[in-house]
C-alpha atoms as a PDB file:
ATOM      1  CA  UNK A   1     121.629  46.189 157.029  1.00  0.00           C
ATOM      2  CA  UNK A   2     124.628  47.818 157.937  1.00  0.00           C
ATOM      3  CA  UNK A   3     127.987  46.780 160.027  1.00  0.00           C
ATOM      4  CA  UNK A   4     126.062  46.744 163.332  1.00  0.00           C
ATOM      5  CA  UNK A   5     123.339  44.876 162.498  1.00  0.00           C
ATOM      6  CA  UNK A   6     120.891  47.607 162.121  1.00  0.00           C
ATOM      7  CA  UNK A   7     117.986  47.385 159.126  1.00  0.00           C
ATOM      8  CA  UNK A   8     118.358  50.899 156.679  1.00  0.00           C
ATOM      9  CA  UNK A   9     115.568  51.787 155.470  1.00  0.00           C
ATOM     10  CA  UNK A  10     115.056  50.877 151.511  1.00  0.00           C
ATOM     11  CA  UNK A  11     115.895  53.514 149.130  1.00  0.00           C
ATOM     12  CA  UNK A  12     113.742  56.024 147.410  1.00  0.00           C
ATOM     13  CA  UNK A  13     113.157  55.213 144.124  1.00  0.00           C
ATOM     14  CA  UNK A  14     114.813  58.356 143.313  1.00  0.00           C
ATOM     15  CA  UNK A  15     117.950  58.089 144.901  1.00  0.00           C
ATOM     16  CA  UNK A  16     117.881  53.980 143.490  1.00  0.00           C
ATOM     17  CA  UNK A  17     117.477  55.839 139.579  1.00  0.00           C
ATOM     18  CA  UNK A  18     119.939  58.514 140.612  1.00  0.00           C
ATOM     19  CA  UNK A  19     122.702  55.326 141.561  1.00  0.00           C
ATOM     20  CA  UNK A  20     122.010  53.783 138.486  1.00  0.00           C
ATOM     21  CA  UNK A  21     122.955  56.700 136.496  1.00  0.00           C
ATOM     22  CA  UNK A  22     125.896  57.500 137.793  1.00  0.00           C
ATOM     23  CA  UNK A  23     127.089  53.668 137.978  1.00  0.00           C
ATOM     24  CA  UNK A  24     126.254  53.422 133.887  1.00  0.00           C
ATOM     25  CA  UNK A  25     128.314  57.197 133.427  1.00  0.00           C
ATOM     26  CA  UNK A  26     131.189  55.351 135.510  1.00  0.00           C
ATOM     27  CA  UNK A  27     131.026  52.147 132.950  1.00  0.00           C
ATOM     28  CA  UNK A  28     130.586  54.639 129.564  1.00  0.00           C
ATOM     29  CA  UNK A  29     133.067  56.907 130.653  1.00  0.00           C
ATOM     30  CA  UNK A  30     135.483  58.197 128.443  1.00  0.00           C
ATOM     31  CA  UNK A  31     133.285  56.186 125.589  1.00  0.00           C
ATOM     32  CA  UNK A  32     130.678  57.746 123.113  1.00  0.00           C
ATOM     33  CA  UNK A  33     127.833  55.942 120.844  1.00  0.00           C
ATOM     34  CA  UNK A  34     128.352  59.081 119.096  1.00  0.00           C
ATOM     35  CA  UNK A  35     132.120  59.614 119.184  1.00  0.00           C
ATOM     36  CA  UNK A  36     133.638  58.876 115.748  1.00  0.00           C
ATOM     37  CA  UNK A  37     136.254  55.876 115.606  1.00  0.00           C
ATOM     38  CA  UNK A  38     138.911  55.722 112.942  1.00  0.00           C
ATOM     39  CA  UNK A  39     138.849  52.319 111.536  1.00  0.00           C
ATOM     40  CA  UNK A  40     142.098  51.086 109.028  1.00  0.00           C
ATOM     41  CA  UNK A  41     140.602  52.799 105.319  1.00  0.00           C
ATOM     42  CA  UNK A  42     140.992  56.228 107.673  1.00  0.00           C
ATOM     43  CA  UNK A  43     136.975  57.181 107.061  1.00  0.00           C
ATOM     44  CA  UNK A  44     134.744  58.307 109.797  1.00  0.00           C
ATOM     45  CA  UNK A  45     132.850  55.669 110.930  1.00  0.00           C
ATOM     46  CA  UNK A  46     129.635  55.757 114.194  1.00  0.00           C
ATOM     47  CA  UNK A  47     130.964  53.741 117.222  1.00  0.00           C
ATOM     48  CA  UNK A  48     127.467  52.143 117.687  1.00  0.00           C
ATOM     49  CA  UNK A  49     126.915  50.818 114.168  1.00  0.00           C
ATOM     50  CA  UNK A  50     128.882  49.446 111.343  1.00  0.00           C
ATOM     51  CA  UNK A  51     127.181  52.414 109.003  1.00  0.00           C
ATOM     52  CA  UNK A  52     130.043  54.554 107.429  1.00  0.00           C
ATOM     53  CA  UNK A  53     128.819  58.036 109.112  1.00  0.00           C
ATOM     54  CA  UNK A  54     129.608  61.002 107.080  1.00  0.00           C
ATOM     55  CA  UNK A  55     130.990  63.473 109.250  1.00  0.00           C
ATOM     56  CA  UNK A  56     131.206  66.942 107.711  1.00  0.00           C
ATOM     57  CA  UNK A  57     133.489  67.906 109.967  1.00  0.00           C
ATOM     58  CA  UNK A  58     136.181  65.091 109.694  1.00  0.00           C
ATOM     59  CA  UNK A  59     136.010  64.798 105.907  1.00  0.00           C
ATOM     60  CA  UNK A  60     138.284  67.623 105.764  1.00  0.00           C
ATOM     61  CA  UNK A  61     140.746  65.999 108.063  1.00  0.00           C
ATOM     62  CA  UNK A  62     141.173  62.937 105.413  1.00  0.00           C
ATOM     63  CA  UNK A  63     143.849  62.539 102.656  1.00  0.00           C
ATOM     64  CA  UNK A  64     143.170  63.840  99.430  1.00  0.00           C
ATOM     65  CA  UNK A  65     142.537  60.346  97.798  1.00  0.00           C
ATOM     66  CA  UNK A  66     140.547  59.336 100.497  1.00  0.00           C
ATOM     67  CA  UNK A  67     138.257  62.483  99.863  1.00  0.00           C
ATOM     68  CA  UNK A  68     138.056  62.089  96.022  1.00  0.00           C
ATOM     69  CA  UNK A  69     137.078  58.272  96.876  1.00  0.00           C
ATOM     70  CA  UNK A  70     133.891  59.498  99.243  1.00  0.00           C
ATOM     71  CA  UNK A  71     133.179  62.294  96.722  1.00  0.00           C
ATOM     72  CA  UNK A  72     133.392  59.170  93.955  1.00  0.00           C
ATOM     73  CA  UNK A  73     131.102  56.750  95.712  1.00  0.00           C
ATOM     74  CA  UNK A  74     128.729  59.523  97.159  1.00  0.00           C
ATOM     75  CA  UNK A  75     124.672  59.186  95.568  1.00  0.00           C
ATOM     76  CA  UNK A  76     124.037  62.538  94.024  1.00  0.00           C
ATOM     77  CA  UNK A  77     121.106  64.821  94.839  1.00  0.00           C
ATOM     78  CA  UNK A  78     118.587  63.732  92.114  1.00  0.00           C
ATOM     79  CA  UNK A  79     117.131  67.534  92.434  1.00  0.00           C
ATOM     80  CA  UNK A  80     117.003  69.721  89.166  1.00  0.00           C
ATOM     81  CA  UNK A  81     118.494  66.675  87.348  1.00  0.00           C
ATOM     82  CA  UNK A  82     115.503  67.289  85.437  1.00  0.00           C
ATOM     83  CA  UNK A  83     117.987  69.661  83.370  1.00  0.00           C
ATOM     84  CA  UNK A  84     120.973  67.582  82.751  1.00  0.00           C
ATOM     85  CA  UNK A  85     118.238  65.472  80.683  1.00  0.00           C
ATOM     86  CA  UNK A  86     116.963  68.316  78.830  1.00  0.00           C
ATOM     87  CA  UNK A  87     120.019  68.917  77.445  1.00  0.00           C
ATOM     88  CA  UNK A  88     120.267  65.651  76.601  1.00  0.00           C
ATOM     89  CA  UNK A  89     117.529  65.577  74.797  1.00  0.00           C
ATOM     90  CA  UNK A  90     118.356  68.981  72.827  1.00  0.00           C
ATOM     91  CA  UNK A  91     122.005  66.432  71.826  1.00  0.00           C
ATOM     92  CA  UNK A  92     119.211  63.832  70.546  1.00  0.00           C
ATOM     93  CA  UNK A  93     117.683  66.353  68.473  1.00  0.00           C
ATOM     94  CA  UNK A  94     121.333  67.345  67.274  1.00  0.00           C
ATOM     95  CA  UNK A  95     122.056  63.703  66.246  1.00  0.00           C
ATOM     96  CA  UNK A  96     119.051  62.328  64.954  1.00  0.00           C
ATOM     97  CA  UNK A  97     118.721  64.978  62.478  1.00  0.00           C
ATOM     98  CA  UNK A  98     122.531  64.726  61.404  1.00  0.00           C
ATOM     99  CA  UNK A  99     121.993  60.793  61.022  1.00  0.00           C
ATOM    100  CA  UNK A 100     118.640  60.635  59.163  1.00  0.00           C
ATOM    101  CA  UNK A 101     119.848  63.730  57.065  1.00  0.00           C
ATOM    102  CA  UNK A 102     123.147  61.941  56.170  1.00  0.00           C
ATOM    103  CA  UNK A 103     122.596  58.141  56.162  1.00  0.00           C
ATOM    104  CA  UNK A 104     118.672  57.690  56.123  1.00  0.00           C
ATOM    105  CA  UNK A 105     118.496  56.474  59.362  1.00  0.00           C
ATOM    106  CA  UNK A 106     117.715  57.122  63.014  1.00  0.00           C
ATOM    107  CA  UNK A 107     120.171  57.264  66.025  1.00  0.00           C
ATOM    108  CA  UNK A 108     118.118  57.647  68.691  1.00  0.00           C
ATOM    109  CA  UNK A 109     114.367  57.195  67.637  1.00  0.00           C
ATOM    110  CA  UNK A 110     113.878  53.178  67.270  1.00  0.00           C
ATOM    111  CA  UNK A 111     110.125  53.876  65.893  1.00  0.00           C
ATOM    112  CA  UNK A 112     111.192  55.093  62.592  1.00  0.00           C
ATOM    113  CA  UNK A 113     113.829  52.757  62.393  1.00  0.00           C
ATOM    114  CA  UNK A 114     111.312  49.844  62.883  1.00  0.00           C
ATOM    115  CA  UNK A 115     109.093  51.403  60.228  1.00  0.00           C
ATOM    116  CA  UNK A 116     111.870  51.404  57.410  1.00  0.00           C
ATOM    117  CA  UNK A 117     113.084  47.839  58.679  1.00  0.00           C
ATOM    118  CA  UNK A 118     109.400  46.521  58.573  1.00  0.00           C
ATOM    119  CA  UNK A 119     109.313  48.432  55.016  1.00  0.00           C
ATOM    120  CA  UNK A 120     111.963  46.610  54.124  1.00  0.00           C
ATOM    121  CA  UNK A 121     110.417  43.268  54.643  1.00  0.00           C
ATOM    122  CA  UNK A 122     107.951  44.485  51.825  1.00  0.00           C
ATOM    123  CA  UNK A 123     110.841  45.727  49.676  1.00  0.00           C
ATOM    124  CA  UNK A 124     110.172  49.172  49.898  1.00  0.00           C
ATOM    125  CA  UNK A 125     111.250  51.661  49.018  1.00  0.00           C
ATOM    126  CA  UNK A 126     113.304  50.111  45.863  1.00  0.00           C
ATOM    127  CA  UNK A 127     116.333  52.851  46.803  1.00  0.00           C
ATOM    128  CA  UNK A 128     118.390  52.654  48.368  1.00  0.00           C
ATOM    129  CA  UNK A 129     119.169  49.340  48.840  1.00  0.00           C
ATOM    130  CA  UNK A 130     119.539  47.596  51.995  1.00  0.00           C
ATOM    131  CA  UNK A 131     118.342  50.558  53.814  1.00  0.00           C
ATOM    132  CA  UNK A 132     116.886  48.231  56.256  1.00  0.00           C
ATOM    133  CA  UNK A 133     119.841  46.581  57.365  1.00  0.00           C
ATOM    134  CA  UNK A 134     120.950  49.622  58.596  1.00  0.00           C
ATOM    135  CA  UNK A 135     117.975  50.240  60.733  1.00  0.00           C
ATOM    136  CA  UNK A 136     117.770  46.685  62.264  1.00  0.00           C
ATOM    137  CA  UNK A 137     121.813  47.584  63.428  1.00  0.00           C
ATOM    138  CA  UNK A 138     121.044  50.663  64.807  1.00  0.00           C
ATOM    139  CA  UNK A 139     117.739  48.847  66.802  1.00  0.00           C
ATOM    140  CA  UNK A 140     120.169  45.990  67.826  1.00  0.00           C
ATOM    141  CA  UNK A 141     123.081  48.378  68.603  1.00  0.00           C
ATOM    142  CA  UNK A 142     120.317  50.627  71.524  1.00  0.00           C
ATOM    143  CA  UNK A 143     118.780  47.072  72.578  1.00  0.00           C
ATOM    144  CA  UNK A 144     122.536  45.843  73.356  1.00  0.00           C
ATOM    145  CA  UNK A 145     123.096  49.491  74.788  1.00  0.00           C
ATOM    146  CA  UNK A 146     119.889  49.261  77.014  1.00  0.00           C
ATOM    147  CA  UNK A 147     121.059  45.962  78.239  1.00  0.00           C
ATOM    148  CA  UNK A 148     124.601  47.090  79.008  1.00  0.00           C
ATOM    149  CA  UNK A 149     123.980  50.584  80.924  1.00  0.00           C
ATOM    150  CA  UNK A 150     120.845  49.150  82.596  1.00  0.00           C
ATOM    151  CA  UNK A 151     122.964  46.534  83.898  1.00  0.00           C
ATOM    152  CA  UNK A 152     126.267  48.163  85.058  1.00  0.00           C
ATOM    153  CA  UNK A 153     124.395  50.719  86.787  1.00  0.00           C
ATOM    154  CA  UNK A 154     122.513  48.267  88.630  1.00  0.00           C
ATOM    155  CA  UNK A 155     125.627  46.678  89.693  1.00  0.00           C
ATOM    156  CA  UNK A 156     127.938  49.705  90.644  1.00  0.00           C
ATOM    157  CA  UNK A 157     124.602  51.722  92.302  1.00  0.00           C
ATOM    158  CA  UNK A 158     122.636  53.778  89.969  1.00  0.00           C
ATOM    159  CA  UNK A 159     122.618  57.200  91.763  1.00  0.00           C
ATOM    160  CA  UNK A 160     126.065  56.965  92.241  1.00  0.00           C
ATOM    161  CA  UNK A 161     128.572  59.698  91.693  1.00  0.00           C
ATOM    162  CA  UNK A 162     131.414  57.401  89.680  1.00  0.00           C
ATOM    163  CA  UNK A 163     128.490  55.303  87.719  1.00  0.00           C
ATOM    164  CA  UNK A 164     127.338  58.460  86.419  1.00  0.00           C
ATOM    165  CA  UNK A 165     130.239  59.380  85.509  1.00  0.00           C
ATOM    166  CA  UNK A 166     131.189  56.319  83.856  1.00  0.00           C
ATOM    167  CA  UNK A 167     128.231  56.239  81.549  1.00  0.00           C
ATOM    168  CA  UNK A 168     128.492  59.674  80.311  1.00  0.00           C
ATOM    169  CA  UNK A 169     131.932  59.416  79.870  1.00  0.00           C
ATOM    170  CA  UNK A 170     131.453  56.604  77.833  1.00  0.00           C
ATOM    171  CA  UNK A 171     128.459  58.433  75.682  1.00  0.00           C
ATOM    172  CA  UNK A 172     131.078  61.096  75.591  1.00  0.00           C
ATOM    173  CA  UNK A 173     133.613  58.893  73.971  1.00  0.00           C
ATOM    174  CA  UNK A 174     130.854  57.083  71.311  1.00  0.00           C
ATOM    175  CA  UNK A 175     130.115  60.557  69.691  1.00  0.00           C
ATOM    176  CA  UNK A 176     133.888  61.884  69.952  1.00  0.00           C
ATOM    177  CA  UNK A 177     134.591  58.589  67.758  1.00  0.00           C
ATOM    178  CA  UNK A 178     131.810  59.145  65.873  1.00  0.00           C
ATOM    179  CA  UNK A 179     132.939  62.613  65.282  1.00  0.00           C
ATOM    180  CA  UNK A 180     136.855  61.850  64.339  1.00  0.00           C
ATOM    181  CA  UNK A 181     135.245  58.703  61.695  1.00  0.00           C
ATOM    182  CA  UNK A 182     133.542  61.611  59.864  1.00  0.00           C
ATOM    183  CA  UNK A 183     135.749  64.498  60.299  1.00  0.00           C
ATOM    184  CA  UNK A 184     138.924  62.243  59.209  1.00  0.00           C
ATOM    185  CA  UNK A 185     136.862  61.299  55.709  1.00  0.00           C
ATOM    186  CA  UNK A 186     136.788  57.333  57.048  1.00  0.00           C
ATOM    187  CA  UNK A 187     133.085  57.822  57.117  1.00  0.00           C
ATOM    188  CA  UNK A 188     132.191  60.166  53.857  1.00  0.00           C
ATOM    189  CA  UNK A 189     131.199  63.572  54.854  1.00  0.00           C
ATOM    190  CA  UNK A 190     128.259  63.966  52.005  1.00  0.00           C
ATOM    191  CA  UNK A 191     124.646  63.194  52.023  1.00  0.00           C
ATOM    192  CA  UNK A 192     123.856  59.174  50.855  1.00  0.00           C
ATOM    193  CA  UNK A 193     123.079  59.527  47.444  1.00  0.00           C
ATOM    194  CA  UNK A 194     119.586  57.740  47.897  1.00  0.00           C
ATOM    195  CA  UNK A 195     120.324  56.019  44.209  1.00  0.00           C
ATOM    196  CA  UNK A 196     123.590  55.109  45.228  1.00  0.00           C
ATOM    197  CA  UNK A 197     124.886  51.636  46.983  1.00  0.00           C
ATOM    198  CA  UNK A 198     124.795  51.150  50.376  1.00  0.00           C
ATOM    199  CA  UNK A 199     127.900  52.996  52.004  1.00  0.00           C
ATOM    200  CA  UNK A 200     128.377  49.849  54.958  1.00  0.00           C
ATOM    201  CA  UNK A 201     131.085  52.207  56.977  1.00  0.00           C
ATOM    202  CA  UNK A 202     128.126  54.396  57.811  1.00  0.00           C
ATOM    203  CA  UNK A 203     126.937  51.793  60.271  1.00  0.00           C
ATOM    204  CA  UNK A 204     129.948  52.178  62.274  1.00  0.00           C
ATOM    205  CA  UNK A 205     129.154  55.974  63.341  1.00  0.00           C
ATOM    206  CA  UNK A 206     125.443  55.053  63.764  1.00  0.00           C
ATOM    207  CA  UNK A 207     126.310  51.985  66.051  1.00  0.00           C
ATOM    208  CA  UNK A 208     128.589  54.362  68.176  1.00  0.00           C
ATOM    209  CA  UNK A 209     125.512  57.012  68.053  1.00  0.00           C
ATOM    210  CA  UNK A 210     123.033  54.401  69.427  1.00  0.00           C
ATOM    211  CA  UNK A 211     124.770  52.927  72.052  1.00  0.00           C
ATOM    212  CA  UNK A 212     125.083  56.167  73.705  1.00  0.00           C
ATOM    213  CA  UNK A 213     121.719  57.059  72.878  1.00  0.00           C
ATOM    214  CA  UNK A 214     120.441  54.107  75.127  1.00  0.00           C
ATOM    215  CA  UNK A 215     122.963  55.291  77.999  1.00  0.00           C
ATOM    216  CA  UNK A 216     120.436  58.278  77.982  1.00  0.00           C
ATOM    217  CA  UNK A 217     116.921  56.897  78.390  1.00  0.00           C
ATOM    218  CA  UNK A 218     118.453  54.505  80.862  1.00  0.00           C
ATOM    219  CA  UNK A 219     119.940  57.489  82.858  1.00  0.00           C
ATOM    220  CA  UNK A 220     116.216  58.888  82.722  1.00  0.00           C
ATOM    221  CA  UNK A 221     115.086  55.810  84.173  1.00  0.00           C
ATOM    222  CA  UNK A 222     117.338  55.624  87.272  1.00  0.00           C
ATOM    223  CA  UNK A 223     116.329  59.474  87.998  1.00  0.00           C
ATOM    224  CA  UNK A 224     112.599  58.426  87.861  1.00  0.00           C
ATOM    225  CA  UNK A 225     112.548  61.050  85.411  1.00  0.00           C
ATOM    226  CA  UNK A 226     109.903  59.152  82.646  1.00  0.00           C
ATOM    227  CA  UNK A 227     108.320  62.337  81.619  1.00  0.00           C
ATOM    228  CA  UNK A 228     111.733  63.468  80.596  1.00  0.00           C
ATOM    229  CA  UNK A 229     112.994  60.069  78.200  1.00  0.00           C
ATOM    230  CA  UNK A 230     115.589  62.231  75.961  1.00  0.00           C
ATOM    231  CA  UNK A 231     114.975  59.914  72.622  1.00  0.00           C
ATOM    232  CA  UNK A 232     111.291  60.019  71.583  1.00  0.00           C
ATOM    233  CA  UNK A 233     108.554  62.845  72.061  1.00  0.00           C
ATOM    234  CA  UNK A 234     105.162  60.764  70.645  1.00  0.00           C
ATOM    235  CA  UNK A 235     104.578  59.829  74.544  1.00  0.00           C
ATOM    236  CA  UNK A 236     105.632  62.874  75.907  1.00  0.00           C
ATOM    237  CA  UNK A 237     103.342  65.043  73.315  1.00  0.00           C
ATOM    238  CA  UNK A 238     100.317  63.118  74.244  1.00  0.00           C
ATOM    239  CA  UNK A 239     101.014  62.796  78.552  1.00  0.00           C
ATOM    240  CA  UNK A 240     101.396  66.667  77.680  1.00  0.00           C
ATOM    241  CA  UNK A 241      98.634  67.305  76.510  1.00  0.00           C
ATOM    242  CA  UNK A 242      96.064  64.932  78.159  1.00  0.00           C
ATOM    243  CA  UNK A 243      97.313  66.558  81.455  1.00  0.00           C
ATOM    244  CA  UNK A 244      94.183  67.614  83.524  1.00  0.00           C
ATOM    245  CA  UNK A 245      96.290  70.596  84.707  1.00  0.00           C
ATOM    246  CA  UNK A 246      97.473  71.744  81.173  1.00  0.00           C
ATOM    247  CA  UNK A 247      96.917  75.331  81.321  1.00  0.00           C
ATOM    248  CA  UNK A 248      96.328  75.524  85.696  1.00  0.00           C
ATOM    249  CA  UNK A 249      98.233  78.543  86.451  1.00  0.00           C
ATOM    250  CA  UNK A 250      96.357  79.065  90.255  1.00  0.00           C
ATOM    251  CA  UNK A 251      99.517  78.135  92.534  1.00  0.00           C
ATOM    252  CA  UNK A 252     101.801  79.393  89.620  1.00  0.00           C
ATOM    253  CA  UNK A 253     103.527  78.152  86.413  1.00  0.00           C
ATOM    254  CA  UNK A 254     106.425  76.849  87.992  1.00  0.00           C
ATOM    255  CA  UNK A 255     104.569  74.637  90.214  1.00  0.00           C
ATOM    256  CA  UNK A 256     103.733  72.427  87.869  1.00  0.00           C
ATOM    257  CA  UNK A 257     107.302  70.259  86.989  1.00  0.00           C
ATOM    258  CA  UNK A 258     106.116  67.347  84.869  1.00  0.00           C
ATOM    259  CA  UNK A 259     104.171  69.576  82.587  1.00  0.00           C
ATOM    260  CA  UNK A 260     106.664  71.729  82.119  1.00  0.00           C
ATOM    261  CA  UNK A 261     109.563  69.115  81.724  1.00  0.00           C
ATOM    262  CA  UNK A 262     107.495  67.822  78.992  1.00  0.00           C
ATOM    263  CA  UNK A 263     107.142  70.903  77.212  1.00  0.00           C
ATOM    264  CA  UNK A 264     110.981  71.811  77.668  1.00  0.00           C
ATOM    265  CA  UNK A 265     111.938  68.270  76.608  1.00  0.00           C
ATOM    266  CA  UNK A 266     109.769  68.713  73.133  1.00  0.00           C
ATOM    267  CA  UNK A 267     111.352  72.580  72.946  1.00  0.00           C
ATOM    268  CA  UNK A 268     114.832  70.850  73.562  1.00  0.00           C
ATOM    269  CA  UNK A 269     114.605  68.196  70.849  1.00  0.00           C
ATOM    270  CA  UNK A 270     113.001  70.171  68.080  1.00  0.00           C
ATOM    271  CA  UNK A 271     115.740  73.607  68.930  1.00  0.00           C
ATOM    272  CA  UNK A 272     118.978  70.400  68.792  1.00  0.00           C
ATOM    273  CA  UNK A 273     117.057  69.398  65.526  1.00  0.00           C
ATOM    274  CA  UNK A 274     117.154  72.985  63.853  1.00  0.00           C
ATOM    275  CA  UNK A 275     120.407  73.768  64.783  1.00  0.00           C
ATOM    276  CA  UNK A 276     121.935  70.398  63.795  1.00  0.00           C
ATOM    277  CA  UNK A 277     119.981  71.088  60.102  1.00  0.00           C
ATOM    278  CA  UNK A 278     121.513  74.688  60.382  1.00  0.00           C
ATOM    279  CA  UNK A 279     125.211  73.311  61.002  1.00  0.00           C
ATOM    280  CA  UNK A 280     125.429  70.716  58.650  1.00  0.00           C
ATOM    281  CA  UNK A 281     124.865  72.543  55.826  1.00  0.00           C
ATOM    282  CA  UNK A 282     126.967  75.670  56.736  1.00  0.00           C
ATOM    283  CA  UNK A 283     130.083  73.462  58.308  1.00  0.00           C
ATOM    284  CA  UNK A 284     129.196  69.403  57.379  1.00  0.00           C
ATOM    285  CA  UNK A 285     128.208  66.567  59.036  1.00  0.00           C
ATOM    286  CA  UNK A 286     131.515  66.670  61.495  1.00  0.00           C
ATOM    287  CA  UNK A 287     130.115  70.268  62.906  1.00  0.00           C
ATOM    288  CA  UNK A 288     126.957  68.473  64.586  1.00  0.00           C
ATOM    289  CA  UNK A 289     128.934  65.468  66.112  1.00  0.00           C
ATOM    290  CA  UNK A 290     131.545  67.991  67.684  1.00  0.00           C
ATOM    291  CA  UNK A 291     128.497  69.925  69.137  1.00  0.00           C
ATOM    292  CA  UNK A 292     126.922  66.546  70.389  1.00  0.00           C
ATOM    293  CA  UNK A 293     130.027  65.618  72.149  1.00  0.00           C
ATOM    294  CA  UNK A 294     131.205  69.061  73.727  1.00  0.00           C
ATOM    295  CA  UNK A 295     127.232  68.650  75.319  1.00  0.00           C
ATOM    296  CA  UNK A 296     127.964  65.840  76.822  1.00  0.00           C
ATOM    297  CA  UNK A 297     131.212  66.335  78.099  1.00  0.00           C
ATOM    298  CA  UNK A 298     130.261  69.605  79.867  1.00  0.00           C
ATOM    299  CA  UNK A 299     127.135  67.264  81.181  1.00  0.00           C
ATOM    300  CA  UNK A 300     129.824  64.709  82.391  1.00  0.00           C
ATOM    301  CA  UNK A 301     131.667  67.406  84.217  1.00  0.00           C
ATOM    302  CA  UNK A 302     128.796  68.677  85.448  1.00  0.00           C
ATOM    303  CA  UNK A 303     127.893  65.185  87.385  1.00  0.00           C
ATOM    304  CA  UNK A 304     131.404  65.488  88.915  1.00  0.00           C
ATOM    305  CA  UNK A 305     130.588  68.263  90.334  1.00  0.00           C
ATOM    306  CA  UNK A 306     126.766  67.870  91.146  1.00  0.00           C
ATOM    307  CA  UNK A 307     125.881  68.641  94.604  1.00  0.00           C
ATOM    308  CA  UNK A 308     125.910  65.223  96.559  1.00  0.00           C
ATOM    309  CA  UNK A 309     122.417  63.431  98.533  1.00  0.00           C
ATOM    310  CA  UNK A 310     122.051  64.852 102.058  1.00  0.00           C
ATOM    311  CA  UNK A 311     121.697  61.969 104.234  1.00  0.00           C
ATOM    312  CA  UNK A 312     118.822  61.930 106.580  1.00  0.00           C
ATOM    313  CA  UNK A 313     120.089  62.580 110.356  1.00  0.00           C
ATOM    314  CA  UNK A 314     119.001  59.281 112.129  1.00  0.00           C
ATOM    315  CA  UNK A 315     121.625  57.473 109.187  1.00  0.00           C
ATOM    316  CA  UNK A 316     123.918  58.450 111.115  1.00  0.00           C
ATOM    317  CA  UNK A 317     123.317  56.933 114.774  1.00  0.00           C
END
């Protein structure tokens, strides 16, 4: 009805829908769902969510701490991490064949070091002895490891940039210590005489070695890489070779990624054995440790600058 009494006709619904719209663009106006807000730790964050929105476009705008502290906390892109393990596993090959070679036990592969301990329970072999006690450390020492990386991943995010880089540092920092015990005579540089007493600083080096050793597997673990487990090759021979594609080649060799992990993770830790064999009798025990740790220090460096997880485009509504 209008001033004079007279009835208006109703509204079309169009023109009711078109009143509507502009009444809603008079209430939003000036404000975007979309529009990102600046909240008081200065990152880009969605105005319609409390999601922390990574904007390409204003991460550039942010301090340089603030940028190192979202490149820190990023997840990295899991793809052709495949590779960072292979070398890893070529480092196991390096360091299990230094240890066994040198102290008569393993670093990295817990199966022979359960044989010699259960061996030991039997009192074999007669020399040297005690050999067992230093397999049941090095078992304890990767159990404790397994425990302690599985953990503190869990807890600071597996996949992320700074826990990554925090466990390889630390792996890092086991076989440079490992390396200066041996290369600074603490640990003795020669082959155990297997006749000879029990040298007990030798567990010291091979606790070091195993703790890192389980930082590995459990770094497999969190990239839901199991074909690829860095240690031990008995399970990867046989998934290898009980594959029902084995030898497919229709779509291409490359297509196939587990099979050929599998064969590039048994390649890897037989080439690290050989050339650890190689080095320590040309240069000494130290030689293989020092290669062992430049590895992983170029594979620590390489997570800090591994190429971070794109996030999906409705994360960021």
């Amino acid at each position: 009805m209008d001033c004079q009494g007279h009835h208006l006709p109703p509204p079309s619904p169009t023109a009711a829908l078109q009143w509507r719209l502009e009444h809603l663009a008079r209430e939003d106006k000036g404000r975007s769902v979309f529009k990102a807000s600046k909240s008081d730790d200065n990152y880009p964050r969605s105005g319609a969510s409390s999601f922390t929105a990574v904007d390409p476009t204003g991460i550039d705008d942010l301090p340089l701490l603030s940028r190192m502290a979202q490149h820190l906390t990023e997840e990295v892109d899991t793809k052709w991490t495949d590779m960072i393990l292979i070398i890893c596993s070529f480092v196991s090959g390096v360091i299990d064949s230094m240890a066994f070679n040198a102290w008569g036990s393993f670093a990295n592969m817990q199966t022979g070091n359960t044989v010699f301990l259960a061996l030991g329970v039997s009192g074999q072999p007669p020399y040297p002895e005690f050999l067992w006690a230093k397999s049941l450390i090095a078992i304890v020492a990767f159990m404790l490891g397994i425990l302690f990386f599985f953990h503190a991943s869990r807890v600071l995010t597996p996949l992320r940039r700074s826990t990554l880089l925090a466990s390889f540092s630390l792996q890092t920092l086991a076989l440079i210590a490992a390396g200066v015990l041996v290369q600074t005579g603490i640990v003795e540089a020669k082959r155990e005489d297997p006749r000879g007493p029990i040298h007990w600083m030798q567990i010291v080096p091979l606790v070091l070695l195993s703790l890192q050793a389980a930082g590995q597997i459990v770094t497999s673990r969190v990239l839901y890489l199991d074909e690829v487990p860095t240690v031990v090759l008995t399970t990867v021979l046989c998934d290898f070779l009980i594959d029902p594609q084995l030898v497919s080649t229709k779509r291409g060799w490359h297509t196939h990624a587990m099979r050929n992990r599998r064969l590039a993770t048994f390649v890897a830790l037989f080439a690290g054995a050989m050339v650890s064999g190689g080095l320590t009798k040309a240069a000494g025990l130290a030689s293989s440790l020092w290669l062992a740790a430049g590895l992983k220090f170029v594979v620590t460096i390489l997570w800090l600058f591994w190429k971070g997880k794109i996030q999906d485009e409705g994360d960021f509504v």
